[in-house]
Protein backbone atom coordinates (compact mmCIF):
# COMPACT_ATOMS: atom_id res chain seq x y z
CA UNK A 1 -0.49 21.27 24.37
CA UNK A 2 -0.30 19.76 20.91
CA UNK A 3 2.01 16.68 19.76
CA UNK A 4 2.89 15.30 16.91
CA UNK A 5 4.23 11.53 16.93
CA UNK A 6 5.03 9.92 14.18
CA UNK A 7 5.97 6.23 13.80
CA UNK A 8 6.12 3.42 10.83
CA UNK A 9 9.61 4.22 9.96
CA UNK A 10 12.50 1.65 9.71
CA UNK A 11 15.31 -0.45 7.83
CA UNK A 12 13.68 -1.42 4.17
CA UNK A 13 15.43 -2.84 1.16
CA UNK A 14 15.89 -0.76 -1.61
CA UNK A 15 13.10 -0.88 -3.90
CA UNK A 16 10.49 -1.25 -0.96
CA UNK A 17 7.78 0.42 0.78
CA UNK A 18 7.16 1.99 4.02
CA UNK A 19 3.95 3.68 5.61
CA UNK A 20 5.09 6.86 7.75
CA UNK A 21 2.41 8.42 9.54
CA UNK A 22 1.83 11.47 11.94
CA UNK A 23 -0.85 11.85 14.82
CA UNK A 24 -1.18 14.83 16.16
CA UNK A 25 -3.35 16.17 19.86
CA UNK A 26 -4.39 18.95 20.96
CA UNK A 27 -5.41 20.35 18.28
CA UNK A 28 -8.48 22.18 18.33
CA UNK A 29 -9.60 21.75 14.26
CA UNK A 30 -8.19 20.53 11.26
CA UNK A 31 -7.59 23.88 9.67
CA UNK A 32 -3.81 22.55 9.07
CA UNK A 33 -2.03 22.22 6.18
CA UNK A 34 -0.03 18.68 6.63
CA UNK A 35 3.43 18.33 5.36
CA UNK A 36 6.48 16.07 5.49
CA UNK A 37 10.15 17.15 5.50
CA UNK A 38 12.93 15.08 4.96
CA UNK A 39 16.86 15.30 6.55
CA UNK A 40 19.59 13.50 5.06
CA UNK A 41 22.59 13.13 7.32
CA UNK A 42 24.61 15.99 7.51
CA UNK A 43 21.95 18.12 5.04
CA UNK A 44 19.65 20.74 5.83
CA UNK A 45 16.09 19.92 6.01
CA UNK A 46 13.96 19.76 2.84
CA UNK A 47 10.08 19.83 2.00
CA UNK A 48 9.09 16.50 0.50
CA UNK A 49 5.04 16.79 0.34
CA UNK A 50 2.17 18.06 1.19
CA UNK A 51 -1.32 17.56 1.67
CA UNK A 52 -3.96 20.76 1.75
CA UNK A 53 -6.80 21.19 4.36
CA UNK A 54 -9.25 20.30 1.07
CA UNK A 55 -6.94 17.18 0.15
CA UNK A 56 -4.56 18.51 -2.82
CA UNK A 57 -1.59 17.52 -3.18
CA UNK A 58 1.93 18.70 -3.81
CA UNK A 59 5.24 16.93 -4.27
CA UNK A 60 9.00 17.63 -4.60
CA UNK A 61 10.61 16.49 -7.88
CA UNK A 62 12.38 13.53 -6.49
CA UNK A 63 9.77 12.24 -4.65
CA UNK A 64 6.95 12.31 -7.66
CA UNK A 65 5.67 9.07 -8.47
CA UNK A 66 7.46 7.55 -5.64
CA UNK A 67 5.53 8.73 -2.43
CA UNK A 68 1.79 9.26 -1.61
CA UNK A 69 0.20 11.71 1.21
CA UNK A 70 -2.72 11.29 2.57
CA UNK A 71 -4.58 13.27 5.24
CA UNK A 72 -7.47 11.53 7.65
CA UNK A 73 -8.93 14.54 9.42
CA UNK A 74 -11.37 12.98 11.99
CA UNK A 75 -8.14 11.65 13.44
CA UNK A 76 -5.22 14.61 12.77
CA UNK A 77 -3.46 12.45 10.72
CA UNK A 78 -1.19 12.81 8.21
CA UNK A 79 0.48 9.51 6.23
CA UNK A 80 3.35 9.43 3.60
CA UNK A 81 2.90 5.92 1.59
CA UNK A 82 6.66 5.98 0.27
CA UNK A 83 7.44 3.40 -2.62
CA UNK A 84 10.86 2.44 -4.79
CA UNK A 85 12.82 3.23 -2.03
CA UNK A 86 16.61 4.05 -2.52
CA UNK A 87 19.35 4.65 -0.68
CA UNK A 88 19.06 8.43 -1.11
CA UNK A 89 15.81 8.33 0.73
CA UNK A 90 17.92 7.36 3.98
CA UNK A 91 17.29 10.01 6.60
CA UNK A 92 14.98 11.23 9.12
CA UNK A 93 11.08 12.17 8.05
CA UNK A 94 9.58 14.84 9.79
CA UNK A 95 5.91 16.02 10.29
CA UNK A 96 4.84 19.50 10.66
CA UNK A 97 1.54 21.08 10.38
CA UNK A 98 0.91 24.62 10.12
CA UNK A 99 -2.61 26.74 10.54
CA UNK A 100 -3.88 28.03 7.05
CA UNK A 101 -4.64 30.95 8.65
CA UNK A 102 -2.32 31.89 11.55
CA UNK A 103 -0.02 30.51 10.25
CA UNK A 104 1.30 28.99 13.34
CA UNK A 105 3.08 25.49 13.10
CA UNK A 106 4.05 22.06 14.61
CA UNK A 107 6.66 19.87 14.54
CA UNK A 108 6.93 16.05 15.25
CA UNK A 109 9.98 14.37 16.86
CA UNK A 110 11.04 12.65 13.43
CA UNK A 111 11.21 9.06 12.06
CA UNK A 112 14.19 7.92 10.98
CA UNK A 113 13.99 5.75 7.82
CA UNK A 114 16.98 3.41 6.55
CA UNK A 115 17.31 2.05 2.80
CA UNK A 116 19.76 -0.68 2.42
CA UNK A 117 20.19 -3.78 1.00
C-alpha cells in the first residue's frame, strides 16, 4: 500500500521560511513525477510546483522565486523549500505523485502552513 506523509509545516512570520517535505512507501520505483498543491481556505486546490523524474522543474507564477522543489529519489522524497512567506501562502500543502507512465497517482494527507505576524 503506498503513503505519502508529509510534515515540516507550521505557524511562520511573514517574510520567513519553511521546509515542507513528502515521504512516500510502497512504492515500487521512482518513475513519479513529484508535485505540490496548495488549498487556501475556502478555495479549490491549485498546482504550485513540480519536480520531473530527471529533476526539472516547474513553478506557478506566484510561487517563482519564492519556493524551491527538490526531489531525493533513493528515499521517495519530495521537499518544497518555501521562502518570503506571506499571508496569502496560508493554507494547506499537499503532495501527490503520479506514474509518468500509468499515469496513476498519490495523494498525501496535507500540511497545513500558517503565515502571520
Amino acid at each position: 500500500q503506498v503513503q505519502l506523509v508529509e510534515s515540516g509545516g507550521g505557524l511562520v512570520q511573514p517574510g520567513g521560511s519553511l521546509r515542507l517535505s513528502c515521504a512516500a512507501s510502497g512504492l515500487l520505483s521512482s518513475n513519479y513525477v513529484m508535485a505540490w498543491y496548495f488549498q487556501a481556505p475556502g478555495k479549490q486546490r491549485d498546482w504550485v510546483a513540480t519536480v520531473g523524474t530527471t529533476g526539472t522543474t516547474d513553478y506557478g507564477d506566484s510561487v517563482k522565486g519564492r519556493f524551491s522543489i527538490s526531489r531525493d529519489n533513493a528515499k521517495n522524497t519530495v521537499y518544497l523549500q518555501m521562502g518570503s512567506l506571506k499571508p496569502e501562502d496560508t493554507g494547506v500543502y499537499f503532495c501527490r505523485f503520479t506514474h509518468l507512465v500509468q499515469g496513476h497517482y498519490y495523494w498525501g494527507q496535507g500540511t497545513q502552513v500558517t503565515v502571520s505576524a
